[in-house]
N, C-alpha and C. Protein backbone atom coordinates (compact mmCIF):
# COMPACT_ATOMS: atom_id res chain seq x y z
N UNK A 1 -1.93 -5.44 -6.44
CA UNK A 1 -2.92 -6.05 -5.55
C UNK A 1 -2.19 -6.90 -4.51
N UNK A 2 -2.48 -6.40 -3.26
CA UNK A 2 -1.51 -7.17 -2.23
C UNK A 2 -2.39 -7.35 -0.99
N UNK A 3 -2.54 -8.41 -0.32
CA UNK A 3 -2.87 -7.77 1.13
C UNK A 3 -2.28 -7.32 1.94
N UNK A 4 -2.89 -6.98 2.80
CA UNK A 4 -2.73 -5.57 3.53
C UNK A 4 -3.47 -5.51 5.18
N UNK A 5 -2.74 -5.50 6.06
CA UNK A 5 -3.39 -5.47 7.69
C UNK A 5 -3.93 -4.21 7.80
N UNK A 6 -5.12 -4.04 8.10
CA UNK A 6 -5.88 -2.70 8.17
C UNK A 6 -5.58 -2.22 9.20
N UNK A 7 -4.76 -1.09 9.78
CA UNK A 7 -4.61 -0.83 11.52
C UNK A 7 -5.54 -0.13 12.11
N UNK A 8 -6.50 0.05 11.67
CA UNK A 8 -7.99 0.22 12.26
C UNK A 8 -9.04 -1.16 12.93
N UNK A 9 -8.86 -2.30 11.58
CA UNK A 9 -9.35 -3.13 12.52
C UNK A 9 -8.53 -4.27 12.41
N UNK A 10 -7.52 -4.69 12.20
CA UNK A 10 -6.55 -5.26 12.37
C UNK A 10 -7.00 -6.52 11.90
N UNK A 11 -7.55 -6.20 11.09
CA UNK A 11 -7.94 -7.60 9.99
C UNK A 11 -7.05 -7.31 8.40
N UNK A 12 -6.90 -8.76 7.73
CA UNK A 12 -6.59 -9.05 6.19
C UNK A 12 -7.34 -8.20 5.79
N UNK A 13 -6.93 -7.58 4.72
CA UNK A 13 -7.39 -7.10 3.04
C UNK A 13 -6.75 -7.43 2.11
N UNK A 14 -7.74 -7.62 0.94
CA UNK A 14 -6.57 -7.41 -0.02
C UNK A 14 -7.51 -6.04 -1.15
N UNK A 15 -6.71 -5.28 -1.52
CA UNK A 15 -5.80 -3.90 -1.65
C UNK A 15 -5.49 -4.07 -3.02
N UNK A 16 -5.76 -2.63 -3.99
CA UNK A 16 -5.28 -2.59 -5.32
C UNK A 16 -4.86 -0.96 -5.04
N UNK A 17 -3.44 -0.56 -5.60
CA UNK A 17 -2.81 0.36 -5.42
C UNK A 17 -2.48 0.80 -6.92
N UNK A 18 -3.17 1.79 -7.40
CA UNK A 18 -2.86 2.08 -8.86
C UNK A 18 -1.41 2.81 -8.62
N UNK A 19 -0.93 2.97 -10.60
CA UNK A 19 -0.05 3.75 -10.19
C UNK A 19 0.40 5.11 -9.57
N UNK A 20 -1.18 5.80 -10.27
CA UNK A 20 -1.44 7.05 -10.44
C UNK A 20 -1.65 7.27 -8.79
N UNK A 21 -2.30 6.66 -8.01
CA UNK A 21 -2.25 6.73 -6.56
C UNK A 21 -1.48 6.80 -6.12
N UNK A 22 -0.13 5.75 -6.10
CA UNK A 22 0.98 5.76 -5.50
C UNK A 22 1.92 6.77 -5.58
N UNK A 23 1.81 7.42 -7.15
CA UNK A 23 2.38 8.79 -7.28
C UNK A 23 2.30 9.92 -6.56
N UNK A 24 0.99 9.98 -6.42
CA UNK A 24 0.18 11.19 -5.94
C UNK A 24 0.67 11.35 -4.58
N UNK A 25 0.74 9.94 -3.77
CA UNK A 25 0.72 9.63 -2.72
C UNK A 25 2.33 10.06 -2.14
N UNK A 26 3.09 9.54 -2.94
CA UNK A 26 4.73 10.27 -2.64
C UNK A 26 4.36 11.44 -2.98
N UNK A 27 3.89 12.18 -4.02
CA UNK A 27 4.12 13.62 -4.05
C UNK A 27 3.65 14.03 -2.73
N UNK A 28 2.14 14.30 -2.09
CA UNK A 28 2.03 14.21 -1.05
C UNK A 28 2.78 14.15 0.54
N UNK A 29 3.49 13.05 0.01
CA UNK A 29 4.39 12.72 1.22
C UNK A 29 5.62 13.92 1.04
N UNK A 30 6.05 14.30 -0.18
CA UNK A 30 7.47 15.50 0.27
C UNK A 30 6.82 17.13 0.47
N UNK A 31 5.70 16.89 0.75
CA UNK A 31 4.68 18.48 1.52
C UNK A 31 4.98 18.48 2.68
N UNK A 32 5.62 17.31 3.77
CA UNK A 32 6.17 18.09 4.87
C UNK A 32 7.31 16.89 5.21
N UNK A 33 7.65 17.80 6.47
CA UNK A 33 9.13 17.34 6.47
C UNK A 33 9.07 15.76 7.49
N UNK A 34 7.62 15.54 8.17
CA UNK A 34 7.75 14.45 8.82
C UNK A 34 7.66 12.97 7.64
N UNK A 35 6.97 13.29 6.91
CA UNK A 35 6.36 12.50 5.98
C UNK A 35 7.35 12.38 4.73
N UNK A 36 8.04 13.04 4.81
CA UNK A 36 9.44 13.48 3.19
C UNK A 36 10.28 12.10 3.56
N UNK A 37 10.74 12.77 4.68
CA UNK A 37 12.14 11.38 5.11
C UNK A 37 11.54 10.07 5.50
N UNK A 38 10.66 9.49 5.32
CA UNK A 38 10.27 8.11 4.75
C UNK A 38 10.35 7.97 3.55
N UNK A 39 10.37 8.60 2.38
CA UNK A 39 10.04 8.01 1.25
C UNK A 39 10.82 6.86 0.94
N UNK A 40 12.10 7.26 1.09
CA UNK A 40 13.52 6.37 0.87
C UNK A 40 12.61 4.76 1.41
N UNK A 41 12.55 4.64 2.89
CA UNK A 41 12.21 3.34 2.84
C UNK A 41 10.84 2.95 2.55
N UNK A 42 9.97 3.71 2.15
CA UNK A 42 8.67 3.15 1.40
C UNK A 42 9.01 2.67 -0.15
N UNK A 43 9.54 3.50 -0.70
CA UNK A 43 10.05 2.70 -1.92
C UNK A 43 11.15 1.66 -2.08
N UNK A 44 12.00 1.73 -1.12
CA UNK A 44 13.05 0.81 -0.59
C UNK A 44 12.09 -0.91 -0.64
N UNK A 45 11.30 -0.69 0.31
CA UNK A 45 9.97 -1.68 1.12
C UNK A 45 9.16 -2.26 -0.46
N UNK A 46 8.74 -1.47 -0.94
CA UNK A 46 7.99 -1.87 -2.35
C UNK A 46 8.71 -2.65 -3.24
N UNK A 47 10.14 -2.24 -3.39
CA UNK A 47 11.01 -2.96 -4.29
C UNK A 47 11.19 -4.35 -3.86
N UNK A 48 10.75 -4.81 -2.53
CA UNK A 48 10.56 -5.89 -2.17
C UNK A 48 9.72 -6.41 -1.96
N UNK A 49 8.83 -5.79 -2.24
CA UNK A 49 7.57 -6.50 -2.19
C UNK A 49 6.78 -6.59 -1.00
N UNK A 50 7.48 -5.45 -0.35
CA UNK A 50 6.30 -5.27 1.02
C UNK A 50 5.79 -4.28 0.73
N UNK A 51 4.42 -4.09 0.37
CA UNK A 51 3.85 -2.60 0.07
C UNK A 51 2.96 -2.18 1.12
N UNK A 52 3.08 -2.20 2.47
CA UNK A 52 2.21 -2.05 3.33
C UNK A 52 3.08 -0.61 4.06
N UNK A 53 3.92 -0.57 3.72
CA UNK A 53 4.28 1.09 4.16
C UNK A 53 3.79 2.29 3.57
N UNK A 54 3.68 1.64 2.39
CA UNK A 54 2.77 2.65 0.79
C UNK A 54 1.51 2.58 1.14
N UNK A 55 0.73 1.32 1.80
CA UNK A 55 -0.50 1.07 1.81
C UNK A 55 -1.00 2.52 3.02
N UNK A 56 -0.07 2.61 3.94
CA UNK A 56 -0.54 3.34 5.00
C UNK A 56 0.17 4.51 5.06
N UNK A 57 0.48 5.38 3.81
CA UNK A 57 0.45 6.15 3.81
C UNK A 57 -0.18 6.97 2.24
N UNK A 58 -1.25 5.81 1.65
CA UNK A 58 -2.10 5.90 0.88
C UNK A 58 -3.27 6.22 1.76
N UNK A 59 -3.64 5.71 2.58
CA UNK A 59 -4.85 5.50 3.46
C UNK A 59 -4.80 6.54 4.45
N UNK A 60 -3.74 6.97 5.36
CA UNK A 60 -3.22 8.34 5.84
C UNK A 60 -3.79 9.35 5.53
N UNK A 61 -2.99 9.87 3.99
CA UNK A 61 -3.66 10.45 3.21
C UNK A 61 -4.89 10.63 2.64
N UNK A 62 -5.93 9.95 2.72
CA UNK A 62 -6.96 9.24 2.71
C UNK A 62 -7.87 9.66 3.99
N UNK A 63 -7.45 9.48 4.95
CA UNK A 63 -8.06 9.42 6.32
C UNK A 63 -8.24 11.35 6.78
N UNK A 64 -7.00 11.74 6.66
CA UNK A 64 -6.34 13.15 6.62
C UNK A 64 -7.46 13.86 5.42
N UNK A 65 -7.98 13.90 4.29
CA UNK A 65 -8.84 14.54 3.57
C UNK A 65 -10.08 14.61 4.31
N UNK A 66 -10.44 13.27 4.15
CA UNK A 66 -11.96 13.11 4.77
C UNK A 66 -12.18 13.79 6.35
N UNK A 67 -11.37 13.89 6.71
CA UNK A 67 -11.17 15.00 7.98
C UNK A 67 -11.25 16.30 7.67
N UNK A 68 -11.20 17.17 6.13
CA UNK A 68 -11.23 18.27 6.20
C UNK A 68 -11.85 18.70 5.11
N UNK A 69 -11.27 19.83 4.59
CA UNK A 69 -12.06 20.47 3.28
C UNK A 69 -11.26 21.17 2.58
N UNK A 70 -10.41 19.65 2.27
CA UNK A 70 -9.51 20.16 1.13
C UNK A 70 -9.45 20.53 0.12
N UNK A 71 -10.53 19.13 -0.24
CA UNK A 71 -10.60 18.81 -1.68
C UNK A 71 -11.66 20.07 -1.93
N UNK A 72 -12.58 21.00 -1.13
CA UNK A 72 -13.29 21.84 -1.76
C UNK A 72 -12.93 23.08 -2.01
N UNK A 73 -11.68 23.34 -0.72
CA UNK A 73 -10.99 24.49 -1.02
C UNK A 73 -9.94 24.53 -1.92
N UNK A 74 -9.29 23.24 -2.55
CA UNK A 74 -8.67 23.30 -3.34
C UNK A 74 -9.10 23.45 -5.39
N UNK A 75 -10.39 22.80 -5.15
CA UNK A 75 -11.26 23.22 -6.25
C UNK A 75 -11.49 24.29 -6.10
N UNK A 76 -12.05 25.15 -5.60
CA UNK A 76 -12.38 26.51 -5.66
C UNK A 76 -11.37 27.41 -5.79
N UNK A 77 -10.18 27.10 -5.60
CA UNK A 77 -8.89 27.93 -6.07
C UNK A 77 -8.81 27.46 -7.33
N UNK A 78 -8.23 26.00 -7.51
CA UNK A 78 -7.76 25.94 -8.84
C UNK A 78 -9.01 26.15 -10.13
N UNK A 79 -9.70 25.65 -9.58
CA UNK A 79 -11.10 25.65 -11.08
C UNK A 79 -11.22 26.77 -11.62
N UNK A 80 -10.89 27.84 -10.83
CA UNK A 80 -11.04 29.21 -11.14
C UNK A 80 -9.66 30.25 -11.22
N UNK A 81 -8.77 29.52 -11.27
CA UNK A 81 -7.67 30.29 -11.33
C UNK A 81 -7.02 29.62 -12.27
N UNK A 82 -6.38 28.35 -12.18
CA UNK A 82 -5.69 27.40 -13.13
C UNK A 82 -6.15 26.77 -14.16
N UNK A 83 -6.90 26.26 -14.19
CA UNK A 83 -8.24 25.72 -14.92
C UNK A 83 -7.97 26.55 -16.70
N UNK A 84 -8.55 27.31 -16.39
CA UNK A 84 -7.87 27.82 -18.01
C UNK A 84 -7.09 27.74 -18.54
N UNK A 85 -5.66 28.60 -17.38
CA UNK A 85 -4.47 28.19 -18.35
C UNK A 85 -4.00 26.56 -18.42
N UNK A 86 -4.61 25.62 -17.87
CA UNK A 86 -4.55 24.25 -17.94
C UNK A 86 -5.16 23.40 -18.96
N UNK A 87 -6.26 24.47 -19.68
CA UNK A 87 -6.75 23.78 -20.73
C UNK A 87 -5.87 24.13 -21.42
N UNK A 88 -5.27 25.31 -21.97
CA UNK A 88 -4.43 25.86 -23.13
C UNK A 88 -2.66 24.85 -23.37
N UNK A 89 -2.76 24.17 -22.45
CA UNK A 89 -1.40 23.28 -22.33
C UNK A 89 -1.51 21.90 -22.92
N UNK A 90 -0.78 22.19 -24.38
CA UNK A 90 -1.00 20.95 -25.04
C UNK A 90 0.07 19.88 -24.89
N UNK A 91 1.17 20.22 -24.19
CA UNK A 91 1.71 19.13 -24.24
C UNK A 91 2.09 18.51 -22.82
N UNK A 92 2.50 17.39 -23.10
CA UNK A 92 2.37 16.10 -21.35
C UNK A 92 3.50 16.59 -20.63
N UNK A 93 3.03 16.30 -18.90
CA UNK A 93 3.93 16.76 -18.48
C UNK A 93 5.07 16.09 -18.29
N UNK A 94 6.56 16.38 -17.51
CA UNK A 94 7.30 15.37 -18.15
C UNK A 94 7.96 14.90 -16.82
N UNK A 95 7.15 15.47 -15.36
CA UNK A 95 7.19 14.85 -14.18
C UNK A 95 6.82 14.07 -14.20
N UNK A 96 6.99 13.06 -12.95
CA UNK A 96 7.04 12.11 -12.50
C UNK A 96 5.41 11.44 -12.69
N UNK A 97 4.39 12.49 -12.87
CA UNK A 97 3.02 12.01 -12.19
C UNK A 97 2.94 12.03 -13.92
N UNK A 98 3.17 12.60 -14.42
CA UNK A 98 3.13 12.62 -16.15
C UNK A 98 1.88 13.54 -16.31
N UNK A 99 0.56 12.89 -16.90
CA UNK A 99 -0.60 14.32 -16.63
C UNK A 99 -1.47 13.27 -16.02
N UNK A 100 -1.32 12.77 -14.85
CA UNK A 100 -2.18 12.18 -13.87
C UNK A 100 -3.12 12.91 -13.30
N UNK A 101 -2.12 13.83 -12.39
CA UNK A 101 -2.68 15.17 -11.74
C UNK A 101 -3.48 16.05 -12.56
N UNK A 102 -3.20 16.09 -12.97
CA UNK A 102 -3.55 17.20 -14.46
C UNK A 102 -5.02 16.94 -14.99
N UNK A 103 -5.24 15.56 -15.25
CA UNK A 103 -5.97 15.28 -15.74
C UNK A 103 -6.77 14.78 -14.76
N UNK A 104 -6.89 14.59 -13.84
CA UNK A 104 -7.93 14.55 -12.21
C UNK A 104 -8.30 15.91 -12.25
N UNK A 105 -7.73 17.13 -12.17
CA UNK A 105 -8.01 18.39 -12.07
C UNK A 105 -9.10 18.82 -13.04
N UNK A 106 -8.51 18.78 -14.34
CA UNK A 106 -9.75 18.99 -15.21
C UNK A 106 -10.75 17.99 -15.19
N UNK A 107 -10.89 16.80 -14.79
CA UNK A 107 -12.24 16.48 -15.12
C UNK A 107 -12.92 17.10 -13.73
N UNK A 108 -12.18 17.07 -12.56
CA UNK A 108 -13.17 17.49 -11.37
C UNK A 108 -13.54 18.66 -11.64
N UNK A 109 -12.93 19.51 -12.20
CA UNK A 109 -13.04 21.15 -12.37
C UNK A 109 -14.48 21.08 -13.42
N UNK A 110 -14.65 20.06 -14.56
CA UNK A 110 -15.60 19.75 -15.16
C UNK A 110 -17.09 19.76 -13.93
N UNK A 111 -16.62 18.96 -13.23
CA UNK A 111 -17.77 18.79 -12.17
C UNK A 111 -18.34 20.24 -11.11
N UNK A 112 -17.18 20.86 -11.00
CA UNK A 112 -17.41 22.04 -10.44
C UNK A 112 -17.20 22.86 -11.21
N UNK A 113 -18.06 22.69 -12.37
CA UNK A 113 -18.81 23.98 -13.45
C UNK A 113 -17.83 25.17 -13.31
N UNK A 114 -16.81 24.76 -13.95
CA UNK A 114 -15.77 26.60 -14.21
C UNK A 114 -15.63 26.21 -15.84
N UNK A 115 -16.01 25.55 -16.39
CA UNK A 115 -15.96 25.71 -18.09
C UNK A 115 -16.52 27.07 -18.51
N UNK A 116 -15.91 27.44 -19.09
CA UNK A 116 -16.13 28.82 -19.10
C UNK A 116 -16.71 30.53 -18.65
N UNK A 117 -15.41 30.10 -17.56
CA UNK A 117 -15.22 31.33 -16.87
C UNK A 117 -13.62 32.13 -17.66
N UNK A 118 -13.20 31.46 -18.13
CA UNK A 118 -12.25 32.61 -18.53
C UNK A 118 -10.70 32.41 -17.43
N UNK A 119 -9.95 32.54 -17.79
CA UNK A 119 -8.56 32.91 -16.85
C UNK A 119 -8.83 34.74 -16.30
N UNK A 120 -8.82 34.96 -15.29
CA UNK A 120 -8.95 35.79 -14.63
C UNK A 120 -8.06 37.46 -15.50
N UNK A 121 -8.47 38.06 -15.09
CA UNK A 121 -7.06 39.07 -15.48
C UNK A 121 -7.29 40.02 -14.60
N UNK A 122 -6.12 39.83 -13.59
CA UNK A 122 -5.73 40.65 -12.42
C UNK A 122 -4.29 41.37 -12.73
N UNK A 123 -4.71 43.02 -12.77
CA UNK A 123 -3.62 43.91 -12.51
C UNK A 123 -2.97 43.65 -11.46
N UNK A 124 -1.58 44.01 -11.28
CA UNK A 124 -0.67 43.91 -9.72
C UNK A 124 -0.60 45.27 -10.12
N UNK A 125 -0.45 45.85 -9.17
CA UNK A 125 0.35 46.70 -8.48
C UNK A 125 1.00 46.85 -7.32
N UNK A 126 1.91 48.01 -6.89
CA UNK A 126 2.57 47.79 -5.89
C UNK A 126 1.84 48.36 -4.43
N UNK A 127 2.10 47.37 -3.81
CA UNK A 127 1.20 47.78 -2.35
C UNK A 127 2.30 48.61 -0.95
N UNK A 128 1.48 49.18 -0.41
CA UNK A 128 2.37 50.27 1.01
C UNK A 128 2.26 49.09 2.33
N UNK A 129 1.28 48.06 1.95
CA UNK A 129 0.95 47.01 2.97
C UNK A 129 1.76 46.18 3.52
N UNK A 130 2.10 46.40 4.95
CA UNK A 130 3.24 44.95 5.26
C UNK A 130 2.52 43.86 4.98
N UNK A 131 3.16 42.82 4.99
CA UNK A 131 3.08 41.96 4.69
C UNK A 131 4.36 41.16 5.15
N UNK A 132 3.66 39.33 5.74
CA UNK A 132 5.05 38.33 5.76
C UNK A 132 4.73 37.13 5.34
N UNK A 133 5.67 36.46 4.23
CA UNK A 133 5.69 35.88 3.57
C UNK A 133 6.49 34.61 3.96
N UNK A 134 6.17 33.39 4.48
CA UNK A 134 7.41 32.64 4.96
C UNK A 134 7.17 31.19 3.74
N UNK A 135 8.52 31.00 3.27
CA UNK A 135 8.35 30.03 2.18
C UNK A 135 9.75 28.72 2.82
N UNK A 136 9.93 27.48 2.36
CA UNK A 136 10.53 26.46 2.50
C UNK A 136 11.41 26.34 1.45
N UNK A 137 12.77 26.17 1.53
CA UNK A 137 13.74 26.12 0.86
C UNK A 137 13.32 24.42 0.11
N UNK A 138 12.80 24.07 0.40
CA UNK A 138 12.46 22.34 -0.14
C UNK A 138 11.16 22.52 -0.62
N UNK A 139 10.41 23.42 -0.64
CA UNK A 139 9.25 23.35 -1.32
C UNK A 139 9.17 23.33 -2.60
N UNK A 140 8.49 21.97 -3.28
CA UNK A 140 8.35 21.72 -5.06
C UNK A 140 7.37 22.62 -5.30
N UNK A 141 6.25 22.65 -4.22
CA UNK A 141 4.86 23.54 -5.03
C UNK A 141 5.40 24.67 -5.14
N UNK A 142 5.36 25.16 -4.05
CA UNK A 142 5.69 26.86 -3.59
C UNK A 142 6.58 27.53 -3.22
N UNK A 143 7.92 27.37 -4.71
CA UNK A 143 9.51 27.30 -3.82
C UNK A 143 9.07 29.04 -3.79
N UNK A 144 10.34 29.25 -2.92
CA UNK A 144 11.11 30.51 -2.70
C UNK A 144 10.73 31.44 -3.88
N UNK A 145 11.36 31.04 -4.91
CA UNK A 145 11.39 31.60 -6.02
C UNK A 145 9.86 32.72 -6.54
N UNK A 146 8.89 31.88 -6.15
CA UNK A 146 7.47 32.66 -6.49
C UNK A 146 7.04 33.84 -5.10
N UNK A 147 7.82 33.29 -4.35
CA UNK A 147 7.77 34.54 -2.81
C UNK A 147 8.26 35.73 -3.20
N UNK A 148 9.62 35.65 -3.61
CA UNK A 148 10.05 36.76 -4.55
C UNK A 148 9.52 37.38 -5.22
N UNK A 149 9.06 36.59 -6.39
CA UNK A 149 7.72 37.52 -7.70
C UNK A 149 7.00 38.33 -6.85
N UNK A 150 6.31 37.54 -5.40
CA UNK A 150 5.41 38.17 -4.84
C UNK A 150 5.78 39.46 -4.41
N UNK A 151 6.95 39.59 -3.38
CA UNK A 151 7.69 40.76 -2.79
C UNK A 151 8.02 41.82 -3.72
N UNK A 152 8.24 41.54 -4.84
CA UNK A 152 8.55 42.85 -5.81
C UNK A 152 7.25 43.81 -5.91
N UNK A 153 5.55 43.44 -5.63
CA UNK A 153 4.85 44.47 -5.38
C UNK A 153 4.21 44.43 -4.13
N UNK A 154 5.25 44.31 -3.20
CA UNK A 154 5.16 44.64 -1.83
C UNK A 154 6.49 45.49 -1.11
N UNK A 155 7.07 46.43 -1.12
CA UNK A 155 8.02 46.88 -0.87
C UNK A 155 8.67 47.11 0.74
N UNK A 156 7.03 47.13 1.66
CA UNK A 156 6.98 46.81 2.90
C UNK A 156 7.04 45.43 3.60
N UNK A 157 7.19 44.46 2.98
CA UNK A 157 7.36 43.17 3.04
C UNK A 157 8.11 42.39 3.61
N UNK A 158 8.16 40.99 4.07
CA UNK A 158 9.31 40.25 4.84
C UNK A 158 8.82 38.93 3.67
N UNK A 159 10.08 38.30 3.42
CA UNK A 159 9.81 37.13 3.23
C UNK A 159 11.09 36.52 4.06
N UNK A 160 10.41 35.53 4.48
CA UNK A 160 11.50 34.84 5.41
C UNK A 160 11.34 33.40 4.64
N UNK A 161 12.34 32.97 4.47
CA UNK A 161 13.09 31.50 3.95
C UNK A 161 13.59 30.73 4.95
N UNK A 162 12.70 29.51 5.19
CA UNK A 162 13.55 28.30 6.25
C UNK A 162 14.03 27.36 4.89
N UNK A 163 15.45 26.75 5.18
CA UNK A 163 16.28 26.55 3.99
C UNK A 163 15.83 25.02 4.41
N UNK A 164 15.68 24.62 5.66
CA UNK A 164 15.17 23.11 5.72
C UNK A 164 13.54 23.19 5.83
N UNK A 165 13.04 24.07 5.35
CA UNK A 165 11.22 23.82 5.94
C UNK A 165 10.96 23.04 4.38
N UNK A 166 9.62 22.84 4.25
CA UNK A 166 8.89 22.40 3.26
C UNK A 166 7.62 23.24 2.96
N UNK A 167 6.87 22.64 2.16
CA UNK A 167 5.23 23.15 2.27
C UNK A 167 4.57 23.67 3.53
N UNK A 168 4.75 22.05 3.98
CA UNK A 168 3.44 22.68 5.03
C UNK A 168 4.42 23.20 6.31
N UNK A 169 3.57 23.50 7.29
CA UNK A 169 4.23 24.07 8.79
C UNK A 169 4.85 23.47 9.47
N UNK A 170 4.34 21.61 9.02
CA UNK A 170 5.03 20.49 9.66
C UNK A 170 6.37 20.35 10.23
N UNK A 171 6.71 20.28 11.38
CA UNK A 171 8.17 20.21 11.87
C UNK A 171 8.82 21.74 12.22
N UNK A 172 8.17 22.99 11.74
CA UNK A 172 8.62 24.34 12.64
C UNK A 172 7.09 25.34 12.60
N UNK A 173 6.82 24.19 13.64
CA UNK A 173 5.40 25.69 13.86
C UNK A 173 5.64 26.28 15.14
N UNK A 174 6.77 25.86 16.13
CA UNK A 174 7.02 26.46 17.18
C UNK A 174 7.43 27.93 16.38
N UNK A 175 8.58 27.82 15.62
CA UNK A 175 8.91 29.12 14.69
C UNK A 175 8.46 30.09 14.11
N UNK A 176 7.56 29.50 13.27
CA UNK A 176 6.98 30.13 12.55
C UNK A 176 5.48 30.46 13.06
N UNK A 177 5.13 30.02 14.09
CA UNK A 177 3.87 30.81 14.75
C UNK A 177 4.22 31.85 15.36
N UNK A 178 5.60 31.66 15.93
CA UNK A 178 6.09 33.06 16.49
C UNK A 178 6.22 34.06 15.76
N UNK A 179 6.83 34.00 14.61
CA UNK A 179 6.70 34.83 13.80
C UNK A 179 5.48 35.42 13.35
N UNK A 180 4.62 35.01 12.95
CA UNK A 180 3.11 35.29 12.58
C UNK A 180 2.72 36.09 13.95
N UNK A 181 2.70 35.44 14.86
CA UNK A 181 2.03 36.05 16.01
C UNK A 181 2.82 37.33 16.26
N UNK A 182 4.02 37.33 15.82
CA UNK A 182 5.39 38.84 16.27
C UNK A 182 4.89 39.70 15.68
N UNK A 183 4.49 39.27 14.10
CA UNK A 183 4.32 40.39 12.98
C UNK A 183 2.78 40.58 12.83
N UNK A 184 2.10 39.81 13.73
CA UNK A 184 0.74 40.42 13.85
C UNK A 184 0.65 41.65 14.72
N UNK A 185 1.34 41.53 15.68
CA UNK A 185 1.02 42.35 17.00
C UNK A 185 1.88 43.62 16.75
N UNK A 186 3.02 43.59 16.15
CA UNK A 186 3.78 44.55 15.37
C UNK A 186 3.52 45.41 14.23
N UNK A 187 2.78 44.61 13.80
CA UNK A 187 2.53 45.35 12.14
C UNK A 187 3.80 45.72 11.37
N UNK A 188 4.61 45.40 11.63
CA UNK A 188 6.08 45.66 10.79
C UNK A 188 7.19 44.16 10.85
N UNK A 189 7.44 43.68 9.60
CA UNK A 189 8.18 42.36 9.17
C UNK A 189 9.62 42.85 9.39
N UNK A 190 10.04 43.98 9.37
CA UNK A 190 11.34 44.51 8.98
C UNK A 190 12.28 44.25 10.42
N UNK A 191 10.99 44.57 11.41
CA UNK A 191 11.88 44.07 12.69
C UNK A 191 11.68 42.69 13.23
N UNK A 192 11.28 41.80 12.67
CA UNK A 192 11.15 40.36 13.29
C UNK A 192 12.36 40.45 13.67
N UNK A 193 12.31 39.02 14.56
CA UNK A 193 13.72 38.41 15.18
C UNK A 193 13.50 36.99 14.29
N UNK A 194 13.92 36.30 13.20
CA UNK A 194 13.74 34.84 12.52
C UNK A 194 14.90 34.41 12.58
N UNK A 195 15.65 34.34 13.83
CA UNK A 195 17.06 33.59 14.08
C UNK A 195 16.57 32.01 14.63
N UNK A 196 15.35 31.94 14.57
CA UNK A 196 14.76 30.53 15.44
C UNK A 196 14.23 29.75 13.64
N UNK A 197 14.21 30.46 12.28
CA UNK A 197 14.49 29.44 10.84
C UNK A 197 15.93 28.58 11.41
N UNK A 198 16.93 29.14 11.58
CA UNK A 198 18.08 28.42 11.82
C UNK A 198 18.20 26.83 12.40
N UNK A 199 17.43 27.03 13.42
CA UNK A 199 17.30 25.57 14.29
C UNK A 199 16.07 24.70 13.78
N UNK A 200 15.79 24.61 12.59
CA UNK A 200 14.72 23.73 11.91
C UNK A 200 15.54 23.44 11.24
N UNK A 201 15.85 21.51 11.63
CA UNK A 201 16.55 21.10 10.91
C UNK A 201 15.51 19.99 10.20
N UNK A 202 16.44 19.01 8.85
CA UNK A 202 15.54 18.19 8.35
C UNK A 202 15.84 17.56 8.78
N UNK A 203 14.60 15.88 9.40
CA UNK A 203 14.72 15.17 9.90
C UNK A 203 15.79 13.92 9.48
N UNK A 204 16.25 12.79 10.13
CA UNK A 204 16.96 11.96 9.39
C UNK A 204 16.22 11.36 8.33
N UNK A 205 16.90 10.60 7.61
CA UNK A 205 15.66 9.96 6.84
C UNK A 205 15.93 8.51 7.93
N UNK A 206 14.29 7.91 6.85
CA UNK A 206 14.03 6.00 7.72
C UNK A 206 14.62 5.44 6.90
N UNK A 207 15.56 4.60 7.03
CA UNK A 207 16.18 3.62 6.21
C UNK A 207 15.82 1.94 6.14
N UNK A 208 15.49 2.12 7.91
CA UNK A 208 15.18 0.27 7.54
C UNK A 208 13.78 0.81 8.58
């Protein structure tokens, strides 16, 4: 509990920052690459007892939802896809968030009625369909690694790897729209030009 200058109306608060928030809130923050290279001095800042860098990028985050439809499109994926095999997992997790996350998921998933639907069971097979796949060499959710799984039943396929990207598009969408837009109008991944992953670099980090 700290106060806190609101930069909306530039008045005192005082502010309670759980832990489970603050977690969430760094995880959050390494989904793109503008928001990653602060962490260093937001937790740097906290260890001293200024928590108003955390505060505003709790509230960010915060501000950034209520602007969209995250939280509904992200229930409607997971409640119905994860959700099962999430009940069957008996033991804690041993990241950082511990079963914070975990346990926000299932009770909301409670709220959006998927208790018994079942875990899905979808055949793969292999598809003739191009397809392009672009993943972030720094991505925790969605490394590289599961792009691959994907490409093995796609044989017409591109996956392209930026070794400095992240999650989101943040910091190379000049790049990677080109690409999308190349391999739309093309219909074939095999001939992109992705010599422009190269020049996405990661930002410095903030130190003071």
């Amino acid at each position: 509990r700290f106060e806190f200058e609101n930069p909306e109306t530039k008045s005192k608060e005082t502010v309670e920052i759980t832990k489970g928030v603050a977690m969430l809130s760094l995880r959050l923050s390494l989904m793109a690459l503008s928001s990653s290279k602060n962490i260093h001095h937001v937790i740097s800042q906290a260890n001293h007892q200024n928590y108003e860098p955390l505060a505003n990028i709790v509230l960010n985050n915060k501000k950034a939802y209520m602007r969209a439809s995250y939280d509904a499109l992200t229930l409607c994926v997971i409640c119905f896809e994860d959700y099962p095999k999430l009940l069957e997992l008996n033991k804690a997790s041993t990241g950082f968030l511990g079963t914070y996350w975990m346990d926000r998921i299932k009770n909301a998933c409670r709220i959006w009625n998927a208790e018994g639907w079942g875990a899905p069971k979808i055949a793969a097979t292999k598809q003739k369909t191009p397809v392009l796949l672009i993943s972030g060499n720094r991505d925790g959710a969605t490394p590289p690694q599961y792009g691959e799984e994907v490409m093995k039943f796609f044989p017409n396929g591109r996956h392209v790897i930026v070794q400095q990207g992240s999650h989101s598009f943040d910091g190379m969408r000049n790049c990677v729209e080109k690409l999308i837009c190349d391999f739309v109008i093309s219909g074939n991944g095999s001939s992109l030009n992705d010599d422009c992953v190269e020049s996405i670099k990661f930002p410095a980090y903030k130190l003071k």
